[in-house]
PDB file of N, CA and C in Angstrom:
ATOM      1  N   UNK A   1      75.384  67.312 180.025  1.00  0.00           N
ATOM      2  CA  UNK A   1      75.311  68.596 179.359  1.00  0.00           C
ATOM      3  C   UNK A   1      74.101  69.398 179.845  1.00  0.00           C
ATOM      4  N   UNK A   2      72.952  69.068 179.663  1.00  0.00           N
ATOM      5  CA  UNK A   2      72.175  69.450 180.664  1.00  0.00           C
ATOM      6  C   UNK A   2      71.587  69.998 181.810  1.00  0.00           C
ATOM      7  N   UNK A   3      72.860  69.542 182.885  1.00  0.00           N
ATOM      8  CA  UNK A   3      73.378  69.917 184.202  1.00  0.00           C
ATOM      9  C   UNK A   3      73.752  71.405 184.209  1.00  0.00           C
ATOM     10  N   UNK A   4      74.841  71.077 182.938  1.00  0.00           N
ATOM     11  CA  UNK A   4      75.419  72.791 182.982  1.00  0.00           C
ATOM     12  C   UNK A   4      74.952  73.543 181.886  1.00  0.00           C
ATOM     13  N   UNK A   5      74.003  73.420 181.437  1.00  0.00           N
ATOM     14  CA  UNK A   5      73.123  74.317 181.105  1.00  0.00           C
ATOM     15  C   UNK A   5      71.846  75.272 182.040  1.00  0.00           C
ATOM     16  N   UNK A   6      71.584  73.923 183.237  1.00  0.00           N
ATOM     17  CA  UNK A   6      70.738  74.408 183.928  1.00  0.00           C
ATOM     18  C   UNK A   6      71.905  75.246 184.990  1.00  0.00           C
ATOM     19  N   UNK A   7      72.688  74.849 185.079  1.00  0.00           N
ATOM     20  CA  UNK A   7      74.131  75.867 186.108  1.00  0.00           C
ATOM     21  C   UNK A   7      74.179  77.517 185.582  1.00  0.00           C
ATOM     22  N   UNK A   8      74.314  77.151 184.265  1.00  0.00           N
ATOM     23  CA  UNK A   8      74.185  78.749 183.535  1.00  0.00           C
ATOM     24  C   UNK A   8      72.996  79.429 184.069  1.00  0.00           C
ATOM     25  N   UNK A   9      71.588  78.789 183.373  1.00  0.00           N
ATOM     26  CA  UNK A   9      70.459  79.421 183.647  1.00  0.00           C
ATOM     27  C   UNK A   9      70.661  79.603 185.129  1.00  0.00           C
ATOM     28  N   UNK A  10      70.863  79.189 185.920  1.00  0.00           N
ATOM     29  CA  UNK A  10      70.559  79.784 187.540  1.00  0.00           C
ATOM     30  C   UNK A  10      71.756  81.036 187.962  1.00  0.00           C
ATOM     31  N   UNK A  11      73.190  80.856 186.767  1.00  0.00           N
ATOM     32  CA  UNK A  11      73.791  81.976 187.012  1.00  0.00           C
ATOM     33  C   UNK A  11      73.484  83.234 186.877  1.00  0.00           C
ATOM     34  N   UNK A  12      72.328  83.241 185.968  1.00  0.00           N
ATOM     35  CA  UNK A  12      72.761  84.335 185.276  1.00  0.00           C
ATOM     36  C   UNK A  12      71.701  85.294 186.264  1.00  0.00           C
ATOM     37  N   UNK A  13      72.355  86.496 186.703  1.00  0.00           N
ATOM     38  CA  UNK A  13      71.907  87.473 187.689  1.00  0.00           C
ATOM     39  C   UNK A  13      71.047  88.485 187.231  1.00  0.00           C
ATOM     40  N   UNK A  14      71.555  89.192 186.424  1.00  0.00           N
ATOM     41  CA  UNK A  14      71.132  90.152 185.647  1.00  0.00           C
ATOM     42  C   UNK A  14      69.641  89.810 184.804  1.00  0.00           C
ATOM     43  N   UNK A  15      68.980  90.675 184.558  1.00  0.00           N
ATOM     44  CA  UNK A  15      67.865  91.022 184.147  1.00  0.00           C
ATOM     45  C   UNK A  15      67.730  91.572 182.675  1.00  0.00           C
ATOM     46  N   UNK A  16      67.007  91.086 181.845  1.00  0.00           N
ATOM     47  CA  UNK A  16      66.300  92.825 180.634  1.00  0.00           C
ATOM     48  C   UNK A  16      66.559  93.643 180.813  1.00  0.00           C
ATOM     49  N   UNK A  17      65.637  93.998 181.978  1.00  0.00           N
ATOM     50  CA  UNK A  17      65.122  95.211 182.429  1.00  0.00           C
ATOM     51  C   UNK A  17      65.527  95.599 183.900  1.00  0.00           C
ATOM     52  N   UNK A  18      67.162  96.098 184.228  1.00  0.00           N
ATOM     53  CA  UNK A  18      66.895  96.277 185.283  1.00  0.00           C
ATOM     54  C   UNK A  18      66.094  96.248 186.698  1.00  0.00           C
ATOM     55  N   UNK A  19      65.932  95.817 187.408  1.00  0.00           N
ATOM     56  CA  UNK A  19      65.120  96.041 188.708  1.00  0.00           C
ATOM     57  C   UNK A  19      63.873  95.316 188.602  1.00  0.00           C
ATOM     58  N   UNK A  20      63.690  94.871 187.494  1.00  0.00           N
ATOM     59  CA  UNK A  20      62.447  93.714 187.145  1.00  0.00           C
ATOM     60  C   UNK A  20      63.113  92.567 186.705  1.00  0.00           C
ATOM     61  N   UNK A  21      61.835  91.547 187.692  1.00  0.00           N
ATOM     62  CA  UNK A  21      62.207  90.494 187.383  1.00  0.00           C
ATOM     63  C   UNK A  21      61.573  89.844 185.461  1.00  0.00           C
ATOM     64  N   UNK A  22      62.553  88.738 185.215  1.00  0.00           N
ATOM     65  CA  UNK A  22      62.390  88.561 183.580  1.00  0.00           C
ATOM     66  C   UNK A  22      60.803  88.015 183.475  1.00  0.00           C
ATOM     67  N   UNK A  23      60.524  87.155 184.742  1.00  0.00           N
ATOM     68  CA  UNK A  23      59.130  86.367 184.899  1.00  0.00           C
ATOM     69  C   UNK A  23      58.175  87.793 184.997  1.00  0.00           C
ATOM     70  N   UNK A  24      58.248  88.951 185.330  1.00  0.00           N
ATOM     71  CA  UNK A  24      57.907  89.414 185.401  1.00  0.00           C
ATOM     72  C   UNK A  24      57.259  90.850 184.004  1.00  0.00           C
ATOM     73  N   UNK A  25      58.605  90.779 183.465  1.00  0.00           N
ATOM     74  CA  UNK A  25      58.670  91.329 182.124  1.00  0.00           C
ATOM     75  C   UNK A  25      58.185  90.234 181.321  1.00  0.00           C
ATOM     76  N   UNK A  26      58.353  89.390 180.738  1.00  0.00           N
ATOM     77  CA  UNK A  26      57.753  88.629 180.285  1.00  0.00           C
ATOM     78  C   UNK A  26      56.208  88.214 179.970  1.00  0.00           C
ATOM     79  N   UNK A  27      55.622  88.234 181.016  1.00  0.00           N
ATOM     80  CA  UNK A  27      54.066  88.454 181.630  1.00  0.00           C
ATOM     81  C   UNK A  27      53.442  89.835 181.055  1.00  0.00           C
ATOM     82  N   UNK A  28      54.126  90.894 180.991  1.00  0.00           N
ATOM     83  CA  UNK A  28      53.902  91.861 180.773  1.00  0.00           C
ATOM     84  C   UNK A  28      53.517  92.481 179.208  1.00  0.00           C
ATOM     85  N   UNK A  29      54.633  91.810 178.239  1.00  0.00           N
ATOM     86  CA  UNK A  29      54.831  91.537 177.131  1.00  0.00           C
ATOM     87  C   UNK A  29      53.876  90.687 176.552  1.00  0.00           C
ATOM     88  N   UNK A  30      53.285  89.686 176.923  1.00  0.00           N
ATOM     89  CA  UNK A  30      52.719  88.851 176.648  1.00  0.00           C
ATOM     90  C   UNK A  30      51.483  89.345 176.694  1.00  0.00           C
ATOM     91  N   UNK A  31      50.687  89.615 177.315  1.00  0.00           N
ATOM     92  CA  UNK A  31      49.899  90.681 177.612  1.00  0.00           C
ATOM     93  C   UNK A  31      49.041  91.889 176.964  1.00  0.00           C
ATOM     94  N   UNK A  32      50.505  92.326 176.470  1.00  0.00           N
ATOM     95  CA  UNK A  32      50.263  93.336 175.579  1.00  0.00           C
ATOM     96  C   UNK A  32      50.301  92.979 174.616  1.00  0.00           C
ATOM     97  N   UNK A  33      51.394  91.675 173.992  1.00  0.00           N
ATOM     98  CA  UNK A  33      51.143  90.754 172.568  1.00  0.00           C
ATOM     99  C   UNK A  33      49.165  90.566 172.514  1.00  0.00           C
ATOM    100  N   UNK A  34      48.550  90.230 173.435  1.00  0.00           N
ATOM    101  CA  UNK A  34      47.223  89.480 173.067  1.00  0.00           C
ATOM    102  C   UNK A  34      46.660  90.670 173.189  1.00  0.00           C
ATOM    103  N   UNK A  35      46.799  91.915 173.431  1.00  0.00           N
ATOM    104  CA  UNK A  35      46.088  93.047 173.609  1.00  0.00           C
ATOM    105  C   UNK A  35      45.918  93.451 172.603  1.00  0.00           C
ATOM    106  N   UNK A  36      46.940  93.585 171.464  1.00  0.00           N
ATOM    107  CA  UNK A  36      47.237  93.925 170.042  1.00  0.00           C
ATOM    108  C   UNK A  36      46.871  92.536 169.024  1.00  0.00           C
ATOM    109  N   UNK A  37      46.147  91.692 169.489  1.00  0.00           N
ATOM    110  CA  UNK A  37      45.665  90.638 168.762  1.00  0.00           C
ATOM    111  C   UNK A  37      46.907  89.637 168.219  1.00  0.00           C
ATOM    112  N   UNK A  38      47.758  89.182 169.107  1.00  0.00           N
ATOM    113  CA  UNK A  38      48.764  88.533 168.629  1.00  0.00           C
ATOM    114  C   UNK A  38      48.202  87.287 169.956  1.00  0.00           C
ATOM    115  N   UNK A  39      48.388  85.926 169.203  1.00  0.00           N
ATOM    116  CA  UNK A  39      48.249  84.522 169.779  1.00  0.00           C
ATOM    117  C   UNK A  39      49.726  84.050 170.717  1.00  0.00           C
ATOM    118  N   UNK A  40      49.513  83.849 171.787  1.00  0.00           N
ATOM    119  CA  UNK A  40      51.214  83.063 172.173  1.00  0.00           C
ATOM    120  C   UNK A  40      51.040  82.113 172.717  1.00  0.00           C
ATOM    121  N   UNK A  41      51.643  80.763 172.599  1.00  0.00           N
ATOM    122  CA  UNK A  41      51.756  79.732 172.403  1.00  0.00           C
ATOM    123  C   UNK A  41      53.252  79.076 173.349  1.00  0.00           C
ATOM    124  N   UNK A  42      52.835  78.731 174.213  1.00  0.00           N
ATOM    125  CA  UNK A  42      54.344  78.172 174.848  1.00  0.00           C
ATOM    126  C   UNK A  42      54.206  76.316 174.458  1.00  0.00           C
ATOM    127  N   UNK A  43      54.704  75.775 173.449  1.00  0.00           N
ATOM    128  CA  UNK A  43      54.749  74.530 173.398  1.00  0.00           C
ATOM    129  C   UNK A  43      56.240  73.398 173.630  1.00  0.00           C
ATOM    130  N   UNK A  44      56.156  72.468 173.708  1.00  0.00           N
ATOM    131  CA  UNK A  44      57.636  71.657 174.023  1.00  0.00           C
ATOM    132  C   UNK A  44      57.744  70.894 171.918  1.00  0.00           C
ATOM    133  N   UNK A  45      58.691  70.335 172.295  1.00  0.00           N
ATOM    134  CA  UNK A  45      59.117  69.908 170.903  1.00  0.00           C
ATOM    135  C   UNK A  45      60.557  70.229 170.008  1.00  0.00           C
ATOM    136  N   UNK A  46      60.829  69.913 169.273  1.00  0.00           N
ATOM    137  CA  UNK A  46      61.788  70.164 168.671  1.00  0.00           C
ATOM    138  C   UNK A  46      61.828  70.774 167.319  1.00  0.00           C
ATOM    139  N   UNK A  47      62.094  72.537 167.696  1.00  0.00           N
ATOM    140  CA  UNK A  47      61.476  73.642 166.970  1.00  0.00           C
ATOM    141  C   UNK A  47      62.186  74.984 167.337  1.00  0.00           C
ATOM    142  N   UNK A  48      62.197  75.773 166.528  1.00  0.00           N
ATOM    143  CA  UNK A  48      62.702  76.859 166.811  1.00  0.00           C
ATOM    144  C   UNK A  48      61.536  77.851 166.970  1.00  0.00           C
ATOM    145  N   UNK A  49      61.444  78.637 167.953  1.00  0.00           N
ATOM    146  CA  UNK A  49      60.719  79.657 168.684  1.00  0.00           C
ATOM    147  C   UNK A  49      60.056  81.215 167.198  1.00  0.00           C
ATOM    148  N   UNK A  50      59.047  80.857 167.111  1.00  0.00           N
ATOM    149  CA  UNK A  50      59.276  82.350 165.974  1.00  0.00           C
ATOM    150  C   UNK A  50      57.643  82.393 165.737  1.00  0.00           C
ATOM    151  N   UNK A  51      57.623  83.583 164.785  1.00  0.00           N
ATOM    152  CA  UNK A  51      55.997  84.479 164.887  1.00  0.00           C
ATOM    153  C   UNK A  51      55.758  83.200 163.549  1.00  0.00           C
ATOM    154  N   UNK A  52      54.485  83.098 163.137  1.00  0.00           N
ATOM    155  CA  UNK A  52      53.618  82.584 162.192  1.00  0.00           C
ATOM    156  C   UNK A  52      52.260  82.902 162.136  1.00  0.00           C
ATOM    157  N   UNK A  53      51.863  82.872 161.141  1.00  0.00           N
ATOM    158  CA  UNK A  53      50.443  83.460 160.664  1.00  0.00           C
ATOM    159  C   UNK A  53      49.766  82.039 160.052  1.00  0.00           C
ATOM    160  N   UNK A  54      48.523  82.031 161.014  1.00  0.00           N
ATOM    161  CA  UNK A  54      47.585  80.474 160.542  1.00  0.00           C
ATOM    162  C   UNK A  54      46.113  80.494 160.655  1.00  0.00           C
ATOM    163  N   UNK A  55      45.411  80.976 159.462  1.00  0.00           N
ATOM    164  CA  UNK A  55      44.188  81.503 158.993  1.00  0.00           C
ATOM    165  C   UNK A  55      44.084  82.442 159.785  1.00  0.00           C
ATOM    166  N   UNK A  56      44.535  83.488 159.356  1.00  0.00           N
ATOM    167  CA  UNK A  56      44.112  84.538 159.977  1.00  0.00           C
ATOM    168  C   UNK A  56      44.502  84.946 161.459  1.00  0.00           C
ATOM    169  N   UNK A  57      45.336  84.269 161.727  1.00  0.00           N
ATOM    170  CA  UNK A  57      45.618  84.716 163.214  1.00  0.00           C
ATOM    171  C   UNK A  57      46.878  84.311 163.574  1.00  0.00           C
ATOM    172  N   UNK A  58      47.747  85.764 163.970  1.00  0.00           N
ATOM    173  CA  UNK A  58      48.901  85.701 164.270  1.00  0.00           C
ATOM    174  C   UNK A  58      49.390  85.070 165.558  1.00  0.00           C
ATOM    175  N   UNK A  59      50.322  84.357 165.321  1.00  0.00           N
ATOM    176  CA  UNK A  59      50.921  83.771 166.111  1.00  0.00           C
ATOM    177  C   UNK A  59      52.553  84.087 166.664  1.00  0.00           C
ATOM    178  N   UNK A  60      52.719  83.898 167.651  1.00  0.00           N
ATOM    179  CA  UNK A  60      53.753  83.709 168.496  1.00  0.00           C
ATOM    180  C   UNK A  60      53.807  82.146 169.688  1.00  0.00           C
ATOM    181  N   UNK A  61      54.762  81.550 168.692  1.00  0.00           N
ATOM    182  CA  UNK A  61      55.039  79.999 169.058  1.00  0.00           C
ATOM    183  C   UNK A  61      56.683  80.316 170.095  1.00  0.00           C
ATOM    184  N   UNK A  62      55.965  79.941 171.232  1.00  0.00           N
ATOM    185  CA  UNK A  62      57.661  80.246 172.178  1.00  0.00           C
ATOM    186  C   UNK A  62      58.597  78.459 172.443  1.00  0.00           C
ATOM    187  N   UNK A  63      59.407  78.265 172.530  1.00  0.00           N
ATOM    188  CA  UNK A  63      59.481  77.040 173.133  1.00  0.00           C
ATOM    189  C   UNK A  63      59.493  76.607 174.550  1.00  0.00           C
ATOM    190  N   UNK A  64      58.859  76.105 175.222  1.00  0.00           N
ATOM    191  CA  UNK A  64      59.137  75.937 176.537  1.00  0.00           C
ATOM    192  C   UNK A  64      60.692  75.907 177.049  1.00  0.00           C
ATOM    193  N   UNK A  65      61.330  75.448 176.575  1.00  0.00           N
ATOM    194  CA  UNK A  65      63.077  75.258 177.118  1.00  0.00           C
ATOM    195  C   UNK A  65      63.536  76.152 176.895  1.00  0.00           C
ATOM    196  N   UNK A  66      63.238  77.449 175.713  1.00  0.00           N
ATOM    197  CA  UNK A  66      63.937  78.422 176.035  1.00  0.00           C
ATOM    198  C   UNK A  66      63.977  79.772 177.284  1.00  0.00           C
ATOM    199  N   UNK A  67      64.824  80.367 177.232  1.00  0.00           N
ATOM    200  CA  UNK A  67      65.063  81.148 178.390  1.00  0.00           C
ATOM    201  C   UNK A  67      64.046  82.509 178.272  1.00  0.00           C
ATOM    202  N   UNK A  68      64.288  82.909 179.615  1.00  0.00           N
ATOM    203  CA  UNK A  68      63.266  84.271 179.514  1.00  0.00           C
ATOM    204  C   UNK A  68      63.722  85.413 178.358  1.00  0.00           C
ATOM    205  N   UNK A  69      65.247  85.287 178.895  1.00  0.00           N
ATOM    206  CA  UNK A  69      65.659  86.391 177.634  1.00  0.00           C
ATOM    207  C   UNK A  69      65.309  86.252 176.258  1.00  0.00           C
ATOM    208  N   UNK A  70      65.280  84.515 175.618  1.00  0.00           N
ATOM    209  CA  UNK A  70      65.120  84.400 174.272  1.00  0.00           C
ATOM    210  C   UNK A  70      63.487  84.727 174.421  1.00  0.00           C
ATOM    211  N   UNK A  71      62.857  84.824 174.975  1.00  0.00           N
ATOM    212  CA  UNK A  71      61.136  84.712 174.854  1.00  0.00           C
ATOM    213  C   UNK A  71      61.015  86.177 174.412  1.00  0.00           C
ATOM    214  N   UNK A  72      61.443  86.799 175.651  1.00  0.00           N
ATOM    215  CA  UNK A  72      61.515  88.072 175.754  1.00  0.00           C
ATOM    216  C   UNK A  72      61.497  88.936 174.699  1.00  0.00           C
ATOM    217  N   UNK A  73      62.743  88.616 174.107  1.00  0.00           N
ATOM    218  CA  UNK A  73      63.499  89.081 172.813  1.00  0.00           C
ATOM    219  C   UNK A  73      63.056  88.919 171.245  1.00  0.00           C
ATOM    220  N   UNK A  74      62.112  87.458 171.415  1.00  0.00           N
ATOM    221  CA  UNK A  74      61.131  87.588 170.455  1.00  0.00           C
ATOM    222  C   UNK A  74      60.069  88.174 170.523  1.00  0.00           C
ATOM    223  N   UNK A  75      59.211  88.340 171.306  1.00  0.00           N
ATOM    224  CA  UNK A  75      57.808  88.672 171.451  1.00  0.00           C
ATOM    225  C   UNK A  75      58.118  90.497 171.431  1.00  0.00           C
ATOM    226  N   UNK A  76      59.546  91.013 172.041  1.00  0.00           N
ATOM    227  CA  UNK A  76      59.669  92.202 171.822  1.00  0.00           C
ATOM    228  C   UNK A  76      59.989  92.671 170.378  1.00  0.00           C
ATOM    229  N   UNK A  77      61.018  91.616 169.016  1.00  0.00           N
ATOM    230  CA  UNK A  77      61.208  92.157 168.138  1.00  0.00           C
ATOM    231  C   UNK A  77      59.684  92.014 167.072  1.00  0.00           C
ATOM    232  N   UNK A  78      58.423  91.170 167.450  1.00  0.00           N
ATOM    233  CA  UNK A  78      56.951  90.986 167.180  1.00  0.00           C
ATOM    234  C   UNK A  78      56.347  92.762 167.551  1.00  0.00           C
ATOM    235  N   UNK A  79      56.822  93.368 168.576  1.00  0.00           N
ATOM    236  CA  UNK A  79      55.789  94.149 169.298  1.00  0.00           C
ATOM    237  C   UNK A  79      56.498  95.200 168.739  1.00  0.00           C
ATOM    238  N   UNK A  80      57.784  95.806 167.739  1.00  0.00           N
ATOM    239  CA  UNK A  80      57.788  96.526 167.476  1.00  0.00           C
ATOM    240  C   UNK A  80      57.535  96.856 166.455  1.00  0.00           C
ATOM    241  N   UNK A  81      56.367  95.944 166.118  1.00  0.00           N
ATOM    242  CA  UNK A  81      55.363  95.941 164.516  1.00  0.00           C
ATOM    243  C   UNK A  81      54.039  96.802 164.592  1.00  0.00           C
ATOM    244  N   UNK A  82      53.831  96.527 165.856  1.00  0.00           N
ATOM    245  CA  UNK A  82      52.639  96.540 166.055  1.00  0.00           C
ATOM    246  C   UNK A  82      52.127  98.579 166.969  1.00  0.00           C
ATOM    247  N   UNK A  83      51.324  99.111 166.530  1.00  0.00           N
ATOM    248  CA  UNK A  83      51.240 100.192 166.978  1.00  0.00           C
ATOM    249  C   UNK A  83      50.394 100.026 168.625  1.00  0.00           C
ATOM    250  N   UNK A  84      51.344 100.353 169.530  1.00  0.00           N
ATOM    251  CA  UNK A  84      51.710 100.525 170.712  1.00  0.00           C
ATOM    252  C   UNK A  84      51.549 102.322 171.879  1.00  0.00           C
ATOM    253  N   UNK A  85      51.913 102.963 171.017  1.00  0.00           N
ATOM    254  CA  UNK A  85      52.026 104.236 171.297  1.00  0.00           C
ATOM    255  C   UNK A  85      50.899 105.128 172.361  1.00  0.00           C
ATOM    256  N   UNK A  86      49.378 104.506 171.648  1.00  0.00           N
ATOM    257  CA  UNK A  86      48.469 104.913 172.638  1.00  0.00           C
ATOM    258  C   UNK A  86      47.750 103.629 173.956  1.00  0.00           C
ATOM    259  N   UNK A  87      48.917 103.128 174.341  1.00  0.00           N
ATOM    260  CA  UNK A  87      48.366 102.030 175.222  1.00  0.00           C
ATOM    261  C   UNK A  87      48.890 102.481 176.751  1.00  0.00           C
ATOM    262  N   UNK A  88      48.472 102.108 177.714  1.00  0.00           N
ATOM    263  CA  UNK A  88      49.235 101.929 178.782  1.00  0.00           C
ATOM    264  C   UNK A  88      50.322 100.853 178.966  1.00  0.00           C
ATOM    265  N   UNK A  89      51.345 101.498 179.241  1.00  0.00           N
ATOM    266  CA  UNK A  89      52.594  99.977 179.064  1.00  0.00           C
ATOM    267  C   UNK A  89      53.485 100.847 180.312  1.00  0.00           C
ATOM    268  N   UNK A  90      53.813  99.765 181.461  1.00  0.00           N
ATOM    269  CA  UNK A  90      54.928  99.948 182.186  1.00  0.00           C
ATOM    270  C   UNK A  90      56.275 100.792 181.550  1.00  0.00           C
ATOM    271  N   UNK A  91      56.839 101.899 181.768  1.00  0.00           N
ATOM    272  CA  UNK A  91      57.538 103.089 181.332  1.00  0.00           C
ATOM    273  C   UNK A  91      59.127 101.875 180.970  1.00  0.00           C
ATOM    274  N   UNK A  92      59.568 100.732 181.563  1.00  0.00           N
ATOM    275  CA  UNK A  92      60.319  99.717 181.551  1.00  0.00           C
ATOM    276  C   UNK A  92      60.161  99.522 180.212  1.00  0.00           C
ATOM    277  N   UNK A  93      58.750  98.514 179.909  1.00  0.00           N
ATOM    278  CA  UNK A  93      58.839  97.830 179.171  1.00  0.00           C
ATOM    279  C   UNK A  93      58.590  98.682 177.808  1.00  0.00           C
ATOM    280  N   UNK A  94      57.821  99.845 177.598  1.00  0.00           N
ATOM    281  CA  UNK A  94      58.063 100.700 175.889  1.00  0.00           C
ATOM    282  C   UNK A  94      59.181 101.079 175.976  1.00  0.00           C
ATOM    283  N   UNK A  95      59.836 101.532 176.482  1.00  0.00           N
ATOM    284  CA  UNK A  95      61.778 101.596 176.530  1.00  0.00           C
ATOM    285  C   UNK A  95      61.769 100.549 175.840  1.00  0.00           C
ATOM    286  N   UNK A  96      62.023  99.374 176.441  1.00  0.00           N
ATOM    287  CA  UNK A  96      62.240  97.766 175.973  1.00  0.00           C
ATOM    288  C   UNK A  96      62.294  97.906 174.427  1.00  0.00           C
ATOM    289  N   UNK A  97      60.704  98.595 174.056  1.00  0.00           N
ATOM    290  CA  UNK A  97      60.342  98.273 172.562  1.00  0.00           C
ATOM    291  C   UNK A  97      60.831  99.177 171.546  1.00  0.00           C
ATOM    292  N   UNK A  98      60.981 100.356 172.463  1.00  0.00           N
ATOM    293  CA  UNK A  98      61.285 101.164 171.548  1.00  0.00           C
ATOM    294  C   UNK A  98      62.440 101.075 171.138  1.00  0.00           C
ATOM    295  N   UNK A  99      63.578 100.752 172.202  1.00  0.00           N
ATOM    296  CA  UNK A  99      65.082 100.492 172.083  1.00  0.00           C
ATOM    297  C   UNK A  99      65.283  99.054 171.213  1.00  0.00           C
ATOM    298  N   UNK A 100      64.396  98.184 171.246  1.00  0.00           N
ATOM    299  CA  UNK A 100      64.622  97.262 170.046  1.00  0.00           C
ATOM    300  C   UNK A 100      64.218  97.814 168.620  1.00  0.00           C
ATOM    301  N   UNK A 101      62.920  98.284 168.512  1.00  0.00           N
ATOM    302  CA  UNK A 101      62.443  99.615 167.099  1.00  0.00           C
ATOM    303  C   UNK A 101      63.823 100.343 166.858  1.00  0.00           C
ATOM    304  N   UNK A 102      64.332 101.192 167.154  1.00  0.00           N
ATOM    305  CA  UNK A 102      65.460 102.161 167.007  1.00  0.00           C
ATOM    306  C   UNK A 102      66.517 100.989 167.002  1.00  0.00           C
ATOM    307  N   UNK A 103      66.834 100.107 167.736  1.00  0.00           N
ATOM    308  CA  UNK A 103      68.479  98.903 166.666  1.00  0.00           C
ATOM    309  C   UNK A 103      67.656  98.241 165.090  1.00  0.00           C
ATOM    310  N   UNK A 104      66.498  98.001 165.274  1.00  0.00           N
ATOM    311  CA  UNK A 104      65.939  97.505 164.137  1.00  0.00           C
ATOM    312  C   UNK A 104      66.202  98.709 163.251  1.00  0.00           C
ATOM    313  N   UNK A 105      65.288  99.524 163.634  1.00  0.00           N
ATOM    314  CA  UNK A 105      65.655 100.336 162.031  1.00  0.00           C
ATOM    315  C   UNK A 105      66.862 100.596 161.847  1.00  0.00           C
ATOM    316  N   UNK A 106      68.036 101.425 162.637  1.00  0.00           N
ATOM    317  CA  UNK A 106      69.309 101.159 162.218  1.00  0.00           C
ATOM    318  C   UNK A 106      69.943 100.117 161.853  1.00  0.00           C
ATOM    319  N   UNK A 107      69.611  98.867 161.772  1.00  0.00           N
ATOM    320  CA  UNK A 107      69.972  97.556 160.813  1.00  0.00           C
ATOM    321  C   UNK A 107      69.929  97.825 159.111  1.00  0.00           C
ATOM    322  N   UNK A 108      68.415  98.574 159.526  1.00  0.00           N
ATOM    323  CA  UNK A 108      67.858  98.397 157.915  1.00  0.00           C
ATOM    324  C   UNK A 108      68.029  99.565 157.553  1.00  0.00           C
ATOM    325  N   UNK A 109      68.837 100.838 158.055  1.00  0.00           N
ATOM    326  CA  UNK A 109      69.350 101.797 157.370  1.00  0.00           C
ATOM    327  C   UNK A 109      68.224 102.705 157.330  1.00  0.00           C
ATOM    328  N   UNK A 110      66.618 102.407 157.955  1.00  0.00           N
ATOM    329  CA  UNK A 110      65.741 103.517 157.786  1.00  0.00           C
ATOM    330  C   UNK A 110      66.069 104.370 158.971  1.00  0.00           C
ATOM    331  N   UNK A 111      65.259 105.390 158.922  1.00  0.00           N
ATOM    332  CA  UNK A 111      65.454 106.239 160.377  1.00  0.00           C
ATOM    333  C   UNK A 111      63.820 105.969 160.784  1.00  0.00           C
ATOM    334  N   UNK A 112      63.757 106.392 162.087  1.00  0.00           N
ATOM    335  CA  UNK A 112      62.558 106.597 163.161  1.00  0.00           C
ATOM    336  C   UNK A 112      62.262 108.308 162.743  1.00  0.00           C
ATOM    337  N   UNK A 113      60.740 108.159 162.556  1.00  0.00           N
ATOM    338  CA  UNK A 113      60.309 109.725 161.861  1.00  0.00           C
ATOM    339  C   UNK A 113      59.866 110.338 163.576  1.00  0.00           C
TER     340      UNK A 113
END
């Protein structure tokens, strides 16, 4: 099972972010997580990937086995907490955040002011 899991992961072509690579977006994100005072944590174990708060300092626990997209996808639905607006960020990746901000709030029925 294993095998073809790692078969998938090498299929898959496509990107996040268009024209960037995910290792690349990823790095980027991460980055800007510790810029905004957020902790990230890539550990192995048997655990599900998610934000936590531990004396005082936020965390982002990733799992090593998961994929770029799941990393990605957390640390981006983390970063659209966090005020972003006056930073320098690759024109890619605030798209990224903002387009996750705007499905989030339409989940929760608020609007973007």
């Amino acid at each position: 099972m294993d095998r073809r899991r790692t078969q998938k992961k090498r299929q898959r072509k496509t990107s996040v972010i268009p024209g960037m690579d995910d290792n690349d977006v990823l790095q980027q994100l991460e980055t800007l997580a510790i810029n905004l005072g957020l902790e990230i944590r890539a550990e192995k174990g048997d655990f599900k990937s998610g934000y936590c708060r531990v004396n005082d300092q936020n965390l982002i626990i990733l799992k090593k086995d998961d994929s770029f997209e799941k990393k990605i996808e957390l640390i981006t639905d983390k970063l659209t907490e966090y005020p972003h607006e006056k930073l320098e960020i690759h024109p890619a990746i605030r798209q990224l955040i903002e387009q996750k901000k705007s499905e989030m709030n339409s989940l929760n029925g608020s609007k973007e002011e």
